[in-house]
Structures are given as C-alpha cells and as structure tokens.
N, C-alpha and C. Protein backbone atom coordinates (compact mmCIF):
# COMPACT_ATOMS: atom_id res chain seq x y z
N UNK A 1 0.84 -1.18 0.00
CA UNK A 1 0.00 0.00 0.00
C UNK A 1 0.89 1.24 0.00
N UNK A 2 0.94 2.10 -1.09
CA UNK A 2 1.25 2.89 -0.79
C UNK A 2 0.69 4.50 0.31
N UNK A 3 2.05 5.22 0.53
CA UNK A 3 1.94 6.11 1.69
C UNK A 3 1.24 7.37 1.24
N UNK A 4 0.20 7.81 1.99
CA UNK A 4 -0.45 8.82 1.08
C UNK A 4 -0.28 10.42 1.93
N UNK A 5 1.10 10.60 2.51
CA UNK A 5 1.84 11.49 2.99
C UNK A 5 1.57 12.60 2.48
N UNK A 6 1.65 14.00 2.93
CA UNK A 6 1.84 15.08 1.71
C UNK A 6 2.81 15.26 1.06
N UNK A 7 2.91 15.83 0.03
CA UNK A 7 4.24 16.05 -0.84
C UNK A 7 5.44 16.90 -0.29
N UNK A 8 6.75 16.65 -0.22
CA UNK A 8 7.42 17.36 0.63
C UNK A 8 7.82 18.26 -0.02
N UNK A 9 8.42 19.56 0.38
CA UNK A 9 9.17 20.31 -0.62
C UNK A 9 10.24 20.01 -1.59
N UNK A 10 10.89 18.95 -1.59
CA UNK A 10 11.58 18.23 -2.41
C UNK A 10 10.92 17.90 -3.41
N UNK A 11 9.39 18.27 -3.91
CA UNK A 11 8.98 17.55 -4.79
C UNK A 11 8.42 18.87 -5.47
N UNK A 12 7.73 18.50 -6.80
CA UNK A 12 7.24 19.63 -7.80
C UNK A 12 5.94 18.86 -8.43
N UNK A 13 4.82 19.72 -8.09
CA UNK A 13 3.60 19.20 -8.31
C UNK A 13 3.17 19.78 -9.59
N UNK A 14 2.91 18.95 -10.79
CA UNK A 14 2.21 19.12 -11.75
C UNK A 14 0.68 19.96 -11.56
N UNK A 15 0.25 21.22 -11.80
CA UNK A 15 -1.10 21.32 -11.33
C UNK A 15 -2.07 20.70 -12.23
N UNK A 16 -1.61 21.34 -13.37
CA UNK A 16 -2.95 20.43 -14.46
C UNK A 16 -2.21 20.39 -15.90
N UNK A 17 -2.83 20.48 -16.71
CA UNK A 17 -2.70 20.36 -18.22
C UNK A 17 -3.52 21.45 -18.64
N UNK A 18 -3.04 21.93 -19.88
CA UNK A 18 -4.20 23.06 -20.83
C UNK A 18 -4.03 22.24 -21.87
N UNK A 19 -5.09 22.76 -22.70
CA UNK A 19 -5.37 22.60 -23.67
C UNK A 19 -6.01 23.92 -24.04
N UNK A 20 -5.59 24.19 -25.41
CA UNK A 20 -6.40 25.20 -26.11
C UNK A 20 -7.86 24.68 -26.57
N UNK A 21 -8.99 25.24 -26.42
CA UNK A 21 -9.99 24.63 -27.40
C UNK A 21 -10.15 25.19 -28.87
N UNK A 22 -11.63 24.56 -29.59
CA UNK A 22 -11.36 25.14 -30.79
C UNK A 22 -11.86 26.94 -31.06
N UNK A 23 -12.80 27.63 -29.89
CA UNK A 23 -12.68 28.90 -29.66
C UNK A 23 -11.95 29.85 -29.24
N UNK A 24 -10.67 28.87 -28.72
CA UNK A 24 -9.16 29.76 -28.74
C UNK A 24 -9.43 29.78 -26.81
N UNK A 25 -10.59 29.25 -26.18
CA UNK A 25 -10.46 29.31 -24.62
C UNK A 25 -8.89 28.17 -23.97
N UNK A 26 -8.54 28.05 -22.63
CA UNK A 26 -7.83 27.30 -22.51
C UNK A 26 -8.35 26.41 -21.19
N UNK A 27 -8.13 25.31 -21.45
CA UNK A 27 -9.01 24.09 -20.59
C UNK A 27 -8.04 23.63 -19.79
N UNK A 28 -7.81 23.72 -18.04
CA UNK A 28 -7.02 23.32 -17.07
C UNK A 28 -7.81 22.12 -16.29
N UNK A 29 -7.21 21.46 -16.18
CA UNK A 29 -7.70 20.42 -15.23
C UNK A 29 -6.67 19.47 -14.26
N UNK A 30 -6.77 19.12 -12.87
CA UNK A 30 -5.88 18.70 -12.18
C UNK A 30 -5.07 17.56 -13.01
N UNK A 31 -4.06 16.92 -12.55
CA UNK A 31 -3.34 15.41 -13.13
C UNK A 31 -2.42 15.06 -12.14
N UNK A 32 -2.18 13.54 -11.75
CA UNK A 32 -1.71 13.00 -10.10
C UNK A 32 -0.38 12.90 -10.61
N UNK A 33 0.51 13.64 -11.36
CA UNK A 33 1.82 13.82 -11.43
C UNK A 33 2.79 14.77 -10.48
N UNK A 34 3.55 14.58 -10.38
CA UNK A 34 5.10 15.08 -9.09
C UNK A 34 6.45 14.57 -9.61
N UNK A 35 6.91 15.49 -9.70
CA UNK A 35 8.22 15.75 -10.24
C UNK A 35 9.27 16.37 -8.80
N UNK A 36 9.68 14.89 -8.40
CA UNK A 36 11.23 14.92 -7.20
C UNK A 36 12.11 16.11 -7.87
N UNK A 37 12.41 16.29 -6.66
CA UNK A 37 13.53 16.87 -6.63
C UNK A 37 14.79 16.54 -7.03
N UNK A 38 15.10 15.26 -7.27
CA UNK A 38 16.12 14.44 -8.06
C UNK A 38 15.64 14.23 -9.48
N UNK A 39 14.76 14.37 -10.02
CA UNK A 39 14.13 14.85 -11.57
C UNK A 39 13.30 12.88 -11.70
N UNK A 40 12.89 12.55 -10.77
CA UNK A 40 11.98 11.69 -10.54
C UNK A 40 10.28 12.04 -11.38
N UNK A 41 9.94 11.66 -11.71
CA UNK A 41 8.94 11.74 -11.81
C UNK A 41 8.01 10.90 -12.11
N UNK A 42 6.74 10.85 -10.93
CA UNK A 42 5.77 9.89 -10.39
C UNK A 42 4.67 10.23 -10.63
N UNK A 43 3.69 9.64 -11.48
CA UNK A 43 2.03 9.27 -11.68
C UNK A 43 1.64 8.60 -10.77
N UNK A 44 0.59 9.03 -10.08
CA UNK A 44 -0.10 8.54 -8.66
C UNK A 44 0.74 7.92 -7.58
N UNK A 45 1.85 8.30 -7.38
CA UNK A 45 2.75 7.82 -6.66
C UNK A 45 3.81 6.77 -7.22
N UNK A 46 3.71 6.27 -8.53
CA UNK A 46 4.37 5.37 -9.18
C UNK A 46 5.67 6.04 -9.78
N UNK A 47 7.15 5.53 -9.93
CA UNK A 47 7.86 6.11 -10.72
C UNK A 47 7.22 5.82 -11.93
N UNK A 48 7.70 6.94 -12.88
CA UNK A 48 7.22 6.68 -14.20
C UNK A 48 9.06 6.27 -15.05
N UNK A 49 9.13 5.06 -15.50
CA UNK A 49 10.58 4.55 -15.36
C UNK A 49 11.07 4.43 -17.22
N UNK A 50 9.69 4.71 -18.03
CA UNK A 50 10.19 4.89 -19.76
C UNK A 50 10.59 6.37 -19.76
N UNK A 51 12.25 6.43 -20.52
CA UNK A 51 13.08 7.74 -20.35
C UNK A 51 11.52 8.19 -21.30
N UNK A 52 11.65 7.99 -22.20
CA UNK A 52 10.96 8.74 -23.16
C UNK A 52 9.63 9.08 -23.12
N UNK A 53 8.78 8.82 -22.40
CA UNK A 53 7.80 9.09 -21.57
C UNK A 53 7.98 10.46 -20.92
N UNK A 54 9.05 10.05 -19.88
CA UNK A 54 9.44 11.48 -18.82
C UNK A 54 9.71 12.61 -19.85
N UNK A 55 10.56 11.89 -21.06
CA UNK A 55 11.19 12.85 -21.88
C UNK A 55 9.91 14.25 -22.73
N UNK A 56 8.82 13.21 -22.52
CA UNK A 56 7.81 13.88 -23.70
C UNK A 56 7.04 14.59 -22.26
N UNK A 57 6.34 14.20 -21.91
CA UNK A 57 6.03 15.09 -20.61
C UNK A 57 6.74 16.75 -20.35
N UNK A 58 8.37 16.22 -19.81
CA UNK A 58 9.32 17.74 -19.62
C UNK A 58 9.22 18.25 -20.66
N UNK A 59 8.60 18.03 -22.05
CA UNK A 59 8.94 19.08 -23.40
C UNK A 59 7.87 19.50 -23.24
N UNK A 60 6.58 18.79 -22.51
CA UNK A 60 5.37 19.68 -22.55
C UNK A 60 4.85 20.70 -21.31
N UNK A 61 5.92 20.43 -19.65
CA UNK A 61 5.92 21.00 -18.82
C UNK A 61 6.20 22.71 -19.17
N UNK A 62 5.37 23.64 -18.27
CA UNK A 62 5.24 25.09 -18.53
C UNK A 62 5.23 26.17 -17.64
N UNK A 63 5.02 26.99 -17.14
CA UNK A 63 4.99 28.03 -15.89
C UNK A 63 3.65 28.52 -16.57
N UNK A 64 2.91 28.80 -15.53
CA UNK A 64 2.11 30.21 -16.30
C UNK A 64 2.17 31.30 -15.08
N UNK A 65 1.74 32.56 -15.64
CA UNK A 65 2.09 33.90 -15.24
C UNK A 65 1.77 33.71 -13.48
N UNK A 66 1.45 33.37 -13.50
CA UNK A 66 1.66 33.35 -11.33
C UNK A 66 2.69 32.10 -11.06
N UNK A 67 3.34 31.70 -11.77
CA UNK A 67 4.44 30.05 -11.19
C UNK A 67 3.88 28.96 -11.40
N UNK A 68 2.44 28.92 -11.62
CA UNK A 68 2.67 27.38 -11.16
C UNK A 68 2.67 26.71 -12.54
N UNK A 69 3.49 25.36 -12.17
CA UNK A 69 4.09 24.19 -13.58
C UNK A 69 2.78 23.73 -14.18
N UNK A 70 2.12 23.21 -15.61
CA UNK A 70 1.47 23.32 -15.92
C UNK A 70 1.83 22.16 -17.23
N UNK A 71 0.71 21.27 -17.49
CA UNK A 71 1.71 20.32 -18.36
C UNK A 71 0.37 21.33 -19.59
N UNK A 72 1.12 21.64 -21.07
CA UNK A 72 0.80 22.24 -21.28
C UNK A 72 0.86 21.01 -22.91
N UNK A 73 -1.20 20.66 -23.61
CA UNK A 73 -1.02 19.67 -24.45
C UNK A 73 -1.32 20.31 -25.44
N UNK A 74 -1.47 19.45 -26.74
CA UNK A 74 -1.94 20.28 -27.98
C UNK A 74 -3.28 19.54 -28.21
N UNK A 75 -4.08 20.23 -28.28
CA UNK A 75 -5.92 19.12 -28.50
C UNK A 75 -5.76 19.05 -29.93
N UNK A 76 -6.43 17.65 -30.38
CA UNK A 76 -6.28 17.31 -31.53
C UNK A 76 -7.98 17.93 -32.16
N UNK A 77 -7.83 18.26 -33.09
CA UNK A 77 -9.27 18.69 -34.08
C UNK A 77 -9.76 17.41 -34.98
N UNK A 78 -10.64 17.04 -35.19
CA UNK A 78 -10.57 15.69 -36.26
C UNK A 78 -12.52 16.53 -36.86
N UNK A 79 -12.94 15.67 -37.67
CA UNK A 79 -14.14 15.90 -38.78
C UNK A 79 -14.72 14.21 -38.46
C-alpha cells in the first residue's frame, strides 16, 4: 500500500494540463503527477521509469504567469 503522505518540498507538483480549445479558450484540469527533486517523476505515486515518456512530458511542462508548472497539451481537431 502505498503512503499517502503530503508532498514534501523536495517535490514539484504538476497542477494540471491546458489545452487550447477550438474557440481559442484554454481548458485546465488537475493530473496525479510530481516531479522529485532528483528529476523523478511519479504518476499517482508510481515512478514513471520509460526515459521517453518522462522525456515527452518535460517538453510539454510550462509556468504560467503566477508560477505554477502546468503540463501544457496540444488538442487534436478531427471531422
């Protein structure tokens, strides 16, 4: 079972994801990601252990204008 502790300052909490929609609004919503302080980074408490996984994630990690990290996606349009 894992420990459902709070996150310590050693760690960096993902707040949500955006997405742009197709009216140009931007769509935030929470996601159970944390990024250690040793550049760990855990989905619901799990390491997430494919480099390239972590790799695509950090290219989509973001700040927005008050600090907080923000995984930031591209929404797909389809017909």
């Amino acid at each position: 079972m894992q420990d459902k502790a709070p996150f310590s300052e050693s760690a960096l909490q993902c707040h949500g994801a955006t997405a742009e929609t197709a009216d140009g609004e931007e769509n935030t919503r929470k996601l159970p990601f944390l990024i250690k302080r040793d550049g760990v980074w855990l989905y619901r408490g799990t390491p997430i252990k494919r480099k390239a996984m972590v790799c695509m994630f950090g290219s989509m990690l973001t700040r927005d204008e008050k600090g907080t990290y923000l995984l930031r996606t591209p929404l797909k349009a389809g017909t």
